[in-house]
C-alpha atoms as a PDB file:
ATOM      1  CA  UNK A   1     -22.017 -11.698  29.349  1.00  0.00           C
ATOM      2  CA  UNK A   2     -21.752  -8.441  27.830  1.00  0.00           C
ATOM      3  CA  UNK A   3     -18.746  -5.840  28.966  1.00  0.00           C
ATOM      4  CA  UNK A   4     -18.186  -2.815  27.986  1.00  0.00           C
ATOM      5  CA  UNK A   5     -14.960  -0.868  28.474  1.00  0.00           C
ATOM      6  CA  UNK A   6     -14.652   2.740  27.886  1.00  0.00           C
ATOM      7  CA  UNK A   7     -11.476   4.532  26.554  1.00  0.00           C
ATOM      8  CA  UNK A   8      -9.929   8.115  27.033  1.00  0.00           C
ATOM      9  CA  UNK A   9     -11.659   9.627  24.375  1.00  0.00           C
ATOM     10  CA  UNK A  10     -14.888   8.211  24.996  1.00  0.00           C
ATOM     11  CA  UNK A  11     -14.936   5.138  22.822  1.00  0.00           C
ATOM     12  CA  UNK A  12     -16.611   2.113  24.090  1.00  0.00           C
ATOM     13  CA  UNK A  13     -15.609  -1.545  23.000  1.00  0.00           C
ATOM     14  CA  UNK A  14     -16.082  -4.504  23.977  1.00  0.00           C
ATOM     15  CA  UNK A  15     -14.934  -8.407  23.639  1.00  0.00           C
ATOM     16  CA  UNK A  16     -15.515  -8.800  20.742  1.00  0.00           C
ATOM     17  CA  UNK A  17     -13.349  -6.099  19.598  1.00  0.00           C
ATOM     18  CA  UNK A  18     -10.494  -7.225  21.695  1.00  0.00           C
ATOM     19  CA  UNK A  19     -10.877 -10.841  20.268  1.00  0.00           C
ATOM     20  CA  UNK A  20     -10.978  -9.593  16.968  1.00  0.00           C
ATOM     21  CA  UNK A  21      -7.568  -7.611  17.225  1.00  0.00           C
ATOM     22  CA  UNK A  22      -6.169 -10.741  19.005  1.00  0.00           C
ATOM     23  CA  UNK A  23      -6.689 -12.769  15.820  1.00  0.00           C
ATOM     24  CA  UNK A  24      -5.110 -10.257  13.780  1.00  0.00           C
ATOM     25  CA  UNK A  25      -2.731  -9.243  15.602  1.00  0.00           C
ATOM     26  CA  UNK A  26      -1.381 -13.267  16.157  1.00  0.00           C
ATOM     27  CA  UNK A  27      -1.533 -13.927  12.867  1.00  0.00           C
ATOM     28  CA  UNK A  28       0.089 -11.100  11.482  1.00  0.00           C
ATOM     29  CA  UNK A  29       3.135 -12.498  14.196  1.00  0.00           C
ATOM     30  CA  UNK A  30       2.495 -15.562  13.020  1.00  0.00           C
ATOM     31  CA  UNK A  31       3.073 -14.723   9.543  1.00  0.00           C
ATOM     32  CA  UNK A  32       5.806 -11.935   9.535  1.00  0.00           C
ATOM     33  CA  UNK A  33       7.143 -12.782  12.588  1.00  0.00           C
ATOM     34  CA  UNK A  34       9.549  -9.991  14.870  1.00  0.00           C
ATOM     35  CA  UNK A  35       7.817  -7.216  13.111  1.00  0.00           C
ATOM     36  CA  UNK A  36       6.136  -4.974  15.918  1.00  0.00           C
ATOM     37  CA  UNK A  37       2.180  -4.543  14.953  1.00  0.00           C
ATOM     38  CA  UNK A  38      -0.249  -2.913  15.921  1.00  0.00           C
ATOM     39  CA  UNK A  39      -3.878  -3.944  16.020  1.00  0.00           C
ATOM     40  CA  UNK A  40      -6.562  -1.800  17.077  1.00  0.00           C
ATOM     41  CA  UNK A  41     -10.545  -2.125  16.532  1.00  0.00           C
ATOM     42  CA  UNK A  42     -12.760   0.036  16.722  1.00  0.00           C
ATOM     43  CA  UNK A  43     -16.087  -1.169  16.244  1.00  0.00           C
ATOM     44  CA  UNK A  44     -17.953   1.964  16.479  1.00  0.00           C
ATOM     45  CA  UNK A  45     -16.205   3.935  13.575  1.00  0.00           C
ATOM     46  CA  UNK A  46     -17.867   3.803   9.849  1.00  0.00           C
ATOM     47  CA  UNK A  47     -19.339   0.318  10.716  1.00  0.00           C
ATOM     48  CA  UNK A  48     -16.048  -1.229  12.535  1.00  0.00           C
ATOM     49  CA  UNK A  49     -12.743  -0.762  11.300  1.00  0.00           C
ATOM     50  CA  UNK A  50      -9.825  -2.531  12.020  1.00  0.00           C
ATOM     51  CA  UNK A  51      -6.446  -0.482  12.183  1.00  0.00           C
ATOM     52  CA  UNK A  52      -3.242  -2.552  11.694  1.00  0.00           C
ATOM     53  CA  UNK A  53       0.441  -0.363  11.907  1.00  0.00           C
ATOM     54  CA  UNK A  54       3.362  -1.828  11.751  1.00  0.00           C
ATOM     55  CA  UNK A  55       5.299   0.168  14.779  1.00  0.00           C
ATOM     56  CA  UNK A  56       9.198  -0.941  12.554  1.00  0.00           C
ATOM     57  CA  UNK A  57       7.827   1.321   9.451  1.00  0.00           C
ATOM     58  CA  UNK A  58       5.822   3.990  10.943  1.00  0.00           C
ATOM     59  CA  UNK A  59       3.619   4.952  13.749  1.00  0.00           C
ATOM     60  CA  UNK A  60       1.701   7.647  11.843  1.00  0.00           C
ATOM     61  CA  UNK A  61       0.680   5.093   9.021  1.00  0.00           C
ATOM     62  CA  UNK A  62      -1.216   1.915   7.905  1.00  0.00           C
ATOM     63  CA  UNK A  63      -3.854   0.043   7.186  1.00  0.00           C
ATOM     64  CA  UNK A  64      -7.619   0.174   7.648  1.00  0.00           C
ATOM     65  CA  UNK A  65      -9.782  -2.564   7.030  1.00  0.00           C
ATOM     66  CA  UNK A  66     -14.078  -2.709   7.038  1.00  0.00           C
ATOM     67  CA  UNK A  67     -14.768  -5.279   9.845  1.00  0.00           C
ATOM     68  CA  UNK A  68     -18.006  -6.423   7.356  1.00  0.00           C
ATOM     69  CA  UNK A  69     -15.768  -6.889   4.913  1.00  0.00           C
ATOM     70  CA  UNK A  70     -13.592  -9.621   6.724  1.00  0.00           C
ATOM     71  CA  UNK A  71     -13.500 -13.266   6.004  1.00  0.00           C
ATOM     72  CA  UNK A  72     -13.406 -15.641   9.110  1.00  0.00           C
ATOM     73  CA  UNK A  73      -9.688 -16.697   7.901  1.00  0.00           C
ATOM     74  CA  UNK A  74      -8.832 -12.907   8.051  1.00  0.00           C
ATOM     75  CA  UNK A  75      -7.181 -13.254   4.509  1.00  0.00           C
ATOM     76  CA  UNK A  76      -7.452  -9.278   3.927  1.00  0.00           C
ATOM     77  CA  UNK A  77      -5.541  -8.821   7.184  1.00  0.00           C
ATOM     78  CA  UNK A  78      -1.946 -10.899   5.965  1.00  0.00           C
ATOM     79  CA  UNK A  79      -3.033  -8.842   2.735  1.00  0.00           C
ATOM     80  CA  UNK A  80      -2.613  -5.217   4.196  1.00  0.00           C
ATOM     81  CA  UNK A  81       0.528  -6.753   6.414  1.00  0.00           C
ATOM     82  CA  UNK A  82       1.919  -7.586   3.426  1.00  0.00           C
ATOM     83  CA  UNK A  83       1.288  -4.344   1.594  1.00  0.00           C
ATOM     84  CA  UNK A  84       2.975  -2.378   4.756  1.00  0.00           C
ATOM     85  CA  UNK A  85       5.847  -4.476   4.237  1.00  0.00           C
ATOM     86  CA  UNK A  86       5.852  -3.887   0.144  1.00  0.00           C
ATOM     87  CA  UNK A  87       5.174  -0.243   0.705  1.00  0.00           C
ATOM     88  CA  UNK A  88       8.559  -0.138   2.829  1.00  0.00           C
ATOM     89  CA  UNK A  89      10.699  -2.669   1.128  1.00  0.00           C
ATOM     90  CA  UNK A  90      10.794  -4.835   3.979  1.00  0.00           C
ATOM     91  CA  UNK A  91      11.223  -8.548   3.577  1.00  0.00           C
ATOM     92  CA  UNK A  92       7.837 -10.125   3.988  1.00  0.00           C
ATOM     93  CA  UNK A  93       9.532 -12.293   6.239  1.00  0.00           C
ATOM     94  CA  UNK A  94      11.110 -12.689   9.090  1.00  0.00           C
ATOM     95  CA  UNK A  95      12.242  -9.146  10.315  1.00  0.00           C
ATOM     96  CA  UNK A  96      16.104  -8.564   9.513  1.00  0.00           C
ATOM     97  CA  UNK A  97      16.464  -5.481  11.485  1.00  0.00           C
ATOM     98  CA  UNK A  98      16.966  -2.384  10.044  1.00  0.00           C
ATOM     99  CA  UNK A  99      14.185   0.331   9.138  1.00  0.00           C
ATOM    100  CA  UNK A 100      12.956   1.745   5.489  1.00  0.00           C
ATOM    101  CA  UNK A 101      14.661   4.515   3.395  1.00  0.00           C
ATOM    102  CA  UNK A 102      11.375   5.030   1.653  1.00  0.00           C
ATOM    103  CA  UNK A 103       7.890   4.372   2.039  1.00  0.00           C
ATOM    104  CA  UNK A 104       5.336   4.315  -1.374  1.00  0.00           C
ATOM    105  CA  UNK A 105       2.506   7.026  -0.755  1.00  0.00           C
ATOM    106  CA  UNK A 106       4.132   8.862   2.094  1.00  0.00           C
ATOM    107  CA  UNK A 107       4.483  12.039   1.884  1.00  0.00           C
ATOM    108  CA  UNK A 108       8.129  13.713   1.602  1.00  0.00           C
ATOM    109  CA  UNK A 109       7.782  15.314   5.015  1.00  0.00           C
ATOM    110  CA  UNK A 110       7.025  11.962   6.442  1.00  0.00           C
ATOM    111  CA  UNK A 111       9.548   9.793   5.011  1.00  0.00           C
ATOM    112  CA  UNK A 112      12.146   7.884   7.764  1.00  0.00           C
ATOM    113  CA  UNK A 113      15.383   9.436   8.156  1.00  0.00           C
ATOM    114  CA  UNK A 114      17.438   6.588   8.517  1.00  0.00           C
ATOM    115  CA  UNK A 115      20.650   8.238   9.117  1.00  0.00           C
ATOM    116  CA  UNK A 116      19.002   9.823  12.192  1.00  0.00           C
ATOM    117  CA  UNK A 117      17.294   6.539  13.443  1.00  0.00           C
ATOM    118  CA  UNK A 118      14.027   8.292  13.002  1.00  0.00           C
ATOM    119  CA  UNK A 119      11.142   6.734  11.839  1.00  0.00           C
ATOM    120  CA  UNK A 120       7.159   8.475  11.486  1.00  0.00           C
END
C-alpha cells in the first residue's frame, strides 16, 4: 500500500519518509538522550534530504543529510547529532539543562542570548 500525504506547501511524502525520520529521530534520543530533535524528510528535495535540528541549540539551524548517502545503521545521522552538540558546546550526553553561549559557524546576529533566555 502506497499513501501519500500532502503538506501546506505542497510537498508530498509518504511512509517511507515518516519511517525514515522515526529511525533518526529514536536514535538520536537514544543516543543523546533529553535533547529536543527534530527530524524531518523530505524525499522530494535534491534527491531526499534528511533535516535533523536540535530545538535546545537553535531552531533556525542544523543538519542536512543526502538520503542516498545513508547507511542502514544511520551512522552519519549520530555523526551530524554529534556535530550540533560540538558546534554548541553541549555535552554529547545526556542533556544538563542550560542553552549555548556560542555556536561555531553562526553568524553574530544569530548567536543565543543567554542572558535573555533566547535562543535562534
Amino acid at each position: 500500500m502506497h499513501t501519500e500525504l500532502q503538506t501546506f506547501d505542497g510537498h508530498t511524502y509518504d511512509g517511507n519518509d515518516e519511517i525514515l525520520a522515526k529511525r533518526c529521530a529514536e536514535m538520536l534520543n537514544n543516543h543523546y538522550p533529553g535533547y529536543l530533535w527534530a527530524v524531518n524528510v523530505n524525499s522530494e528535495c535534491s534527491g531526499g534530504v534528511v533535516i535533523i535540528k536540535n530545538y535546545d541549540i537553535s531552531y533556525k539551524y542544523g543538519y542536512v543529510l543526502h538520503i542516498e548517502k545513508l547507511d542502514n545503521k544511520l551512522k552519519k545521522v549520530l555523526m551530524a547529532g554529534g556535530e550540533i552538540l560540538e558546534r554548541a558546546r553541549m555535552a554529547r550526553s545526556t542533556y544538563k539543562g542550560g542553552m549555548p553561549n556560542f555556536i561555531d559557524g553562526v553568524p553574530d546576529k544569530h548567536q543565543p542570548i543567554p542572558e535573555l533566555g533566547i535562543i535562534i
